[in-house]
Protein backbone atom coordinates (compact mmCIF):
# COMPACT_ATOMS: atom_id res chain seq x y z
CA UNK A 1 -5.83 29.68 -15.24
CA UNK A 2 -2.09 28.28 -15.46
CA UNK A 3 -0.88 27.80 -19.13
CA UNK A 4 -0.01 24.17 -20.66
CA UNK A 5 3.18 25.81 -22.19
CA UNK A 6 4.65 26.75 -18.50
CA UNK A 7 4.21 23.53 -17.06
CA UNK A 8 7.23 21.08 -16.78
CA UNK A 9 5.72 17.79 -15.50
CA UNK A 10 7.39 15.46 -13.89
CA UNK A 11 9.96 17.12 -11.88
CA UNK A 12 8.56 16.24 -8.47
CA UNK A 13 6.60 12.83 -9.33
CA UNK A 14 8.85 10.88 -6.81
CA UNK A 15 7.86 6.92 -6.94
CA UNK A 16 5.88 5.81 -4.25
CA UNK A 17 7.03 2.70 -3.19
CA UNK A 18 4.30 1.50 -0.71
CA UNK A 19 1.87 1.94 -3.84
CA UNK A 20 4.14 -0.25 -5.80
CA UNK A 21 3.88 -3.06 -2.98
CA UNK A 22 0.69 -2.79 -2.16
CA UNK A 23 -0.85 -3.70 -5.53
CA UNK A 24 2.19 -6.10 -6.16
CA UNK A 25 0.81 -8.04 -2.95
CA UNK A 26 4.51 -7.71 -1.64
CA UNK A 27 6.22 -7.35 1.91
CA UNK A 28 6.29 -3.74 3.00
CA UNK A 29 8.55 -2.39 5.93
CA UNK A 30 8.56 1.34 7.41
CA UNK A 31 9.51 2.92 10.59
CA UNK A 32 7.85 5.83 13.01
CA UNK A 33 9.35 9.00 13.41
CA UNK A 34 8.56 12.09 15.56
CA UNK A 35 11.19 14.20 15.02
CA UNK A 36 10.78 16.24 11.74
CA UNK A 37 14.49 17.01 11.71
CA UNK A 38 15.34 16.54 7.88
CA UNK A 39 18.90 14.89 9.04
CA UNK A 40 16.72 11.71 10.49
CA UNK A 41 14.99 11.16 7.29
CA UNK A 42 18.27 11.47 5.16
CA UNK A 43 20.01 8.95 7.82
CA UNK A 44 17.08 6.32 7.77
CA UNK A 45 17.49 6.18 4.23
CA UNK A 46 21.18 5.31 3.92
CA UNK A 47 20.59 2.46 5.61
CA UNK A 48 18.29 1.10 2.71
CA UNK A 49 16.46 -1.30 4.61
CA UNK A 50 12.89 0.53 4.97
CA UNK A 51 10.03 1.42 1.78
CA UNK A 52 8.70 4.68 3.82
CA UNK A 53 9.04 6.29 6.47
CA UNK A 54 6.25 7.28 8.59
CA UNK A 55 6.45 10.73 10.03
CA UNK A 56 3.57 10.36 12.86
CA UNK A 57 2.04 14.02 13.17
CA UNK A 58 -0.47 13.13 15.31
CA UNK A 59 1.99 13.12 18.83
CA UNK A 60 4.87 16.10 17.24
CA UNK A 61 4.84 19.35 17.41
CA UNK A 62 5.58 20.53 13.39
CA UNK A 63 4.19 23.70 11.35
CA UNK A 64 3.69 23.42 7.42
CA UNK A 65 7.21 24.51 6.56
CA UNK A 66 8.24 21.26 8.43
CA UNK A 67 6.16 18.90 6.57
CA UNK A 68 7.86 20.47 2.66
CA UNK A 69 11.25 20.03 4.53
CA UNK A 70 10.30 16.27 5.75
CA UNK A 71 9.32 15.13 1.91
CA UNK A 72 12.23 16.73 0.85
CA UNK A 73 14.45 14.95 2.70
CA UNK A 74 12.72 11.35 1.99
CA UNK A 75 13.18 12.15 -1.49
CA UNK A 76 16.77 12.95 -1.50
CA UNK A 77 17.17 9.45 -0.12
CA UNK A 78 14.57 7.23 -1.69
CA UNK A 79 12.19 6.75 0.85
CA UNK A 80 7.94 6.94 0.22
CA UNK A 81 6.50 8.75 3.12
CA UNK A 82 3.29 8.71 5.12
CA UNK A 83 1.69 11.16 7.53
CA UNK A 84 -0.30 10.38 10.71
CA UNK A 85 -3.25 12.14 10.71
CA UNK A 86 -5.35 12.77 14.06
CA UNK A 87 -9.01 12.88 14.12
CA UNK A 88 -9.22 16.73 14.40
CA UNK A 89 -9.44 19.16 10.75
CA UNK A 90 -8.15 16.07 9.25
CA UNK A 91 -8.95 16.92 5.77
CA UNK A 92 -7.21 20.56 5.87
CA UNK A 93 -4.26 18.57 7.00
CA UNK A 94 -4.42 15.82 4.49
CA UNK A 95 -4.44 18.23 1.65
CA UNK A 96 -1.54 20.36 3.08
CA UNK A 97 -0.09 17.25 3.60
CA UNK A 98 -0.40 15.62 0.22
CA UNK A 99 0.38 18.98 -1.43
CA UNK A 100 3.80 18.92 0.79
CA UNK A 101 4.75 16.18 -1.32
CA UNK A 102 3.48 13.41 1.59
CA UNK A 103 2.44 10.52 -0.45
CA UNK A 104 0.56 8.12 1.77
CA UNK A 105 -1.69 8.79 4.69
CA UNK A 106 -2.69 7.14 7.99
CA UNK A 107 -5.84 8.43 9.70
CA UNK A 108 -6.44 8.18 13.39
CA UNK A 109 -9.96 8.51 15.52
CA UNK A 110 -11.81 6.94 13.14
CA UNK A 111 -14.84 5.55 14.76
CA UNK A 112 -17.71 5.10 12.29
CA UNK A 113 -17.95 4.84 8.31
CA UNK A 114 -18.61 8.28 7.91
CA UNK A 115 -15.31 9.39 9.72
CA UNK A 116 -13.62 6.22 7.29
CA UNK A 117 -15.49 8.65 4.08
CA UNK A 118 -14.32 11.92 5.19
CA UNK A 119 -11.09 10.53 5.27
CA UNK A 120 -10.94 8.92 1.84
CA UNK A 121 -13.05 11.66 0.48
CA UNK A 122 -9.75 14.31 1.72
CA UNK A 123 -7.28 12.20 0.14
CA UNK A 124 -9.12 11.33 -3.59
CA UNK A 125 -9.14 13.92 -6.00
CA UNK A 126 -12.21 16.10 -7.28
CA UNK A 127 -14.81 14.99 -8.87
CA UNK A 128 -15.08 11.77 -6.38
CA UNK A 129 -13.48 13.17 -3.66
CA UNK A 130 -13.01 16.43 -2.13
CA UNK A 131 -8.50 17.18 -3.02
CA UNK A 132 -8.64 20.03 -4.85
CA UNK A 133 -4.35 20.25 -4.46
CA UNK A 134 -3.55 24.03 -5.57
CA UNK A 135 -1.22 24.22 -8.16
CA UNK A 136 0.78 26.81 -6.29
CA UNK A 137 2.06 24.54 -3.79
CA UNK A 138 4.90 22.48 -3.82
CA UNK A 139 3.55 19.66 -5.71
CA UNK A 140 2.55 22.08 -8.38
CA UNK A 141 4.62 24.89 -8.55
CA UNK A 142 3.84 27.31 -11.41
CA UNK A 143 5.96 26.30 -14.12
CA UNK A 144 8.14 24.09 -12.09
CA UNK A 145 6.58 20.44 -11.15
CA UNK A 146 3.48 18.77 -11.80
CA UNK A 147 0.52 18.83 -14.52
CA UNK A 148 -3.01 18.76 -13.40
CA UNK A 149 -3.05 15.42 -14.32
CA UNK A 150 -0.23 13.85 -12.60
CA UNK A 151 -1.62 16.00 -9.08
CA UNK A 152 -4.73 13.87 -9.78
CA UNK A 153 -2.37 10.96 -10.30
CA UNK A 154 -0.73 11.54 -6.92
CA UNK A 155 -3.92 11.74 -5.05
CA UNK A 156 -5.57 8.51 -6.75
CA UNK A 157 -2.03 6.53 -6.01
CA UNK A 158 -1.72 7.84 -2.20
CA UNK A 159 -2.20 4.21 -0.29
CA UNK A 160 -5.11 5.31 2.44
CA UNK A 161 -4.67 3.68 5.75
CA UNK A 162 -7.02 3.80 8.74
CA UNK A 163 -6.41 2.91 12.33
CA UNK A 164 -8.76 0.48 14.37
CA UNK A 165 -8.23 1.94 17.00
CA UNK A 166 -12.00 2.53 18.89
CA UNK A 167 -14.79 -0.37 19.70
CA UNK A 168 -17.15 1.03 17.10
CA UNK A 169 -14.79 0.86 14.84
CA UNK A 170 -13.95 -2.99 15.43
CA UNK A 171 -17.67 -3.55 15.39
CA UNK A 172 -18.55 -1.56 12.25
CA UNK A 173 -15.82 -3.17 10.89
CA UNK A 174 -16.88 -4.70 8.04
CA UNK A 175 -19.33 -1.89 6.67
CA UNK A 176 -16.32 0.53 7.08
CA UNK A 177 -13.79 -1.52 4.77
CA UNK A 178 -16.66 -1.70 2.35
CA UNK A 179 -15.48 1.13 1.76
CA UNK A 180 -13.46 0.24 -1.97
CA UNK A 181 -10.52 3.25 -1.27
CA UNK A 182 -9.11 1.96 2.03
CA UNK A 183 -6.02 0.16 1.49
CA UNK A 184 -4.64 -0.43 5.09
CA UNK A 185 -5.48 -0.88 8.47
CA UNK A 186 -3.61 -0.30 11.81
CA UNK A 187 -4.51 -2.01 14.77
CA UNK A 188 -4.19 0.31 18.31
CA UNK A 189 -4.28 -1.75 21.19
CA UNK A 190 -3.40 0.93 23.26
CA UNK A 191 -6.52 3.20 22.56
CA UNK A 192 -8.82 0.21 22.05
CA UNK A 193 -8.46 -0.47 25.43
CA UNK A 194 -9.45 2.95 26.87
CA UNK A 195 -12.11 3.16 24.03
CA UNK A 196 -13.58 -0.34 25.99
CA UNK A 197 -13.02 1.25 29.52
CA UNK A 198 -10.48 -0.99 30.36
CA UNK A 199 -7.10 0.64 29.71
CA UNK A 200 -4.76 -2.11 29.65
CA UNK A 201 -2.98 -1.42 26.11
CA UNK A 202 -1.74 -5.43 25.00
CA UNK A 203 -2.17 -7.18 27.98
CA UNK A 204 -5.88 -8.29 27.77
CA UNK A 205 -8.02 -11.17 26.01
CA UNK A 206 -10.28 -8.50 24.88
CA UNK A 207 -7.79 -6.35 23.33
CA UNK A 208 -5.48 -9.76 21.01
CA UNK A 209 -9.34 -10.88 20.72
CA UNK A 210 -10.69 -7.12 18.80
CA UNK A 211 -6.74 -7.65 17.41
CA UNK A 212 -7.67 -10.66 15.87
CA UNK A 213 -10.53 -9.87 14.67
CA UNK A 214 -9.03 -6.30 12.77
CA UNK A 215 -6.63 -8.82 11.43
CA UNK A 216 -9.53 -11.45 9.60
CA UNK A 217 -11.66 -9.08 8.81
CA UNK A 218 -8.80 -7.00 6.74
CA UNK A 219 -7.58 -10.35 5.21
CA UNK A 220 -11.31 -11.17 3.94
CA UNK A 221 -12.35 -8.02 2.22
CA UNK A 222 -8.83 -7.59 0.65
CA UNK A 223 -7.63 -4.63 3.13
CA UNK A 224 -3.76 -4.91 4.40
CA UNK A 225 -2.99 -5.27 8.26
CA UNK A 226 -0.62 -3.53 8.73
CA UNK A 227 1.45 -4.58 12.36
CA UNK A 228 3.57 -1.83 14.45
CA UNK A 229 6.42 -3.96 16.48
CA UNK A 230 9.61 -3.18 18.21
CA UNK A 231 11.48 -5.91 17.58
CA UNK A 232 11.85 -8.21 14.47
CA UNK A 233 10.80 -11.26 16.44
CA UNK A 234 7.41 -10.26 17.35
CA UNK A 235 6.56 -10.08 12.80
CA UNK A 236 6.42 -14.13 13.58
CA UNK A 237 2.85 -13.71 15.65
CA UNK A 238 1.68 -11.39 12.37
CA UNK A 239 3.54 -13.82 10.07
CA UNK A 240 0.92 -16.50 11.15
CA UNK A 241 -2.17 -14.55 10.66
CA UNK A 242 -1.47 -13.54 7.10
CA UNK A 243 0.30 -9.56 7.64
CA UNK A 244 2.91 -8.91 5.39
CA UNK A 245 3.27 -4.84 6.41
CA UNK A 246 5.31 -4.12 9.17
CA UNK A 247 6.36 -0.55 10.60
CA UNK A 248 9.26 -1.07 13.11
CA UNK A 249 9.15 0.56 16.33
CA UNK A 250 9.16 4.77 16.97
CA UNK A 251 12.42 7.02 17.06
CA UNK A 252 11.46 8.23 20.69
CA UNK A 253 10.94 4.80 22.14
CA UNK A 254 14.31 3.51 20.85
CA UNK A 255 16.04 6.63 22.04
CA UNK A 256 13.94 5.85 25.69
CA UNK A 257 15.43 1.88 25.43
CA UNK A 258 18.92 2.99 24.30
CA UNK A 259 19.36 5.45 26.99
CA UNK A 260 17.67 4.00 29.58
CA UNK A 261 19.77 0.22 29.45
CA UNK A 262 22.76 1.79 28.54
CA UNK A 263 22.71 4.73 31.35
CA UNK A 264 21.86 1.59 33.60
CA UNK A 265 24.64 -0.94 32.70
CA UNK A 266 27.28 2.39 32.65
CA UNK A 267 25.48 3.20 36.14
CA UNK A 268 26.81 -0.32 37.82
CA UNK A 269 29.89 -0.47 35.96
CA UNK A 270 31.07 2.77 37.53
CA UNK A 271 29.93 1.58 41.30
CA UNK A 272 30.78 -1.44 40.70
């Protein structure tokens, strides 16, 4: 049983941001990242132009040490963070997660509203959920950062994001955002379309149609869309439809687009 006369709360109670936004109704903006190189983090956060930073576990490779050093590095620099979560011992990575100092979370793979519980249920503290955070990891170090109480403030203040990203999911809709913890949702057109048997990412009705429909649905039970673009002109589409959340474009796919036109245009400039 830890003693009330070691703790020192407060140390590590960074502000979350995206919480902040969320229940101010305000504009949110974040970017993807695979890389868990600390350096990235610090460097997207001098340029003071993103709310959080979304480190997208579910495509890196990464251990546990990587997701302290991740946080860390946010912190230094002012940034909220989230965590991509896939559909496999989500909860156990949640916790590990939230305990690493992550503050939001987006779950993948979630197909039905019991997969939408589990996930809620891993982010929300005992007695209503199932985050038990230890006290001896880094978001409660003995003696060094937070109270019980402010752990079970950082686990009821952790915005709780979903992605729509399978046909039952679209069609359960409704009875999953019912659901009064879920704060955001992510449409994946990509995954959608495989989930349908017709794997065409964006470029069919059915996919902008089950789109669409994410979008509405969100908007009339009070759940944020959130939209993931590449390029600032493509918010407009979202604009129209009522999103305000935007997470611009993925480390790896801007790396792939720099190197790719660039290697071209040096290409014919050298035989030309």
């Amino acid at each position: 049983m830890y003693s009330s006369s070691i703790l020192k709360p407060g140390l590590a109670m960074a502000e979350n941001k995206l919480r902040e936004l969320v229940e101010d109704g305000a504009t949110s903006v974040g970017t993807r990242v695979l890389n868990y190189w600390p350096g990235v983090f610090e460097v997207l956060g001098q340029t003071e132009e993103y709310d959080y930073v979304e480190f997208s576990a579910e495509y890196a490779p990464w251990d546990l040490h990587d997701l302290e050093n991740i946080v860390r590095a946010a912190e230094l620099v002012d940034l909220s963070s989230m965590i991509k979560i896939d559909g496999h011992n989500r909860s156990f990575i949640a916790q590990r997660a939230m305990a690493a100092g992550f503050q939001n979370l987006l779950f993948a793979d979630v197909r039905d509203v019991d997969d939408a519980r589990e996930c809620v249920n891993a982010v929300r503290p005992e007695p209503n959920g199932e985050n038990g955070i230890r006290m001896d990891r880094r978001n409660g170090y003995v003696g060094g950062y937070n109270s019980p109480e402010e752990v079970v403030d950082i686990c009821n203040d952790a915005v709780i994001a979903i992605m729509v990203e399978k046909e039952s999911c679209v069609d359960d809709l409704e009875e999953i955002l019912s659901i009064d913890e879920i704060d955001m949702v992510q449409f994946g057109p990509a995954d959608y379309s495989v989930s349908i048997d017709k794997p065409s990412g964006r470029d069919s009705s059915e996919v902008v149609e089950a789109e669409e429909k994410t979008i509405e649905t969100a908007l009339d039970m009070g759940v944020r869309p959130r939209a993931e673009i590449s390029h600032p002109e493509e918010a407009d589409w979202y604009v129209e439809r009522g999103v305000s959340d935007f997470n611009l474009n993925l480390d790896i796919r801007i790396l792939y687009q720099w190197w790719s036109d660039n290697g071209s245009d040096l290409r014919e400039q050298l035989d030309g």
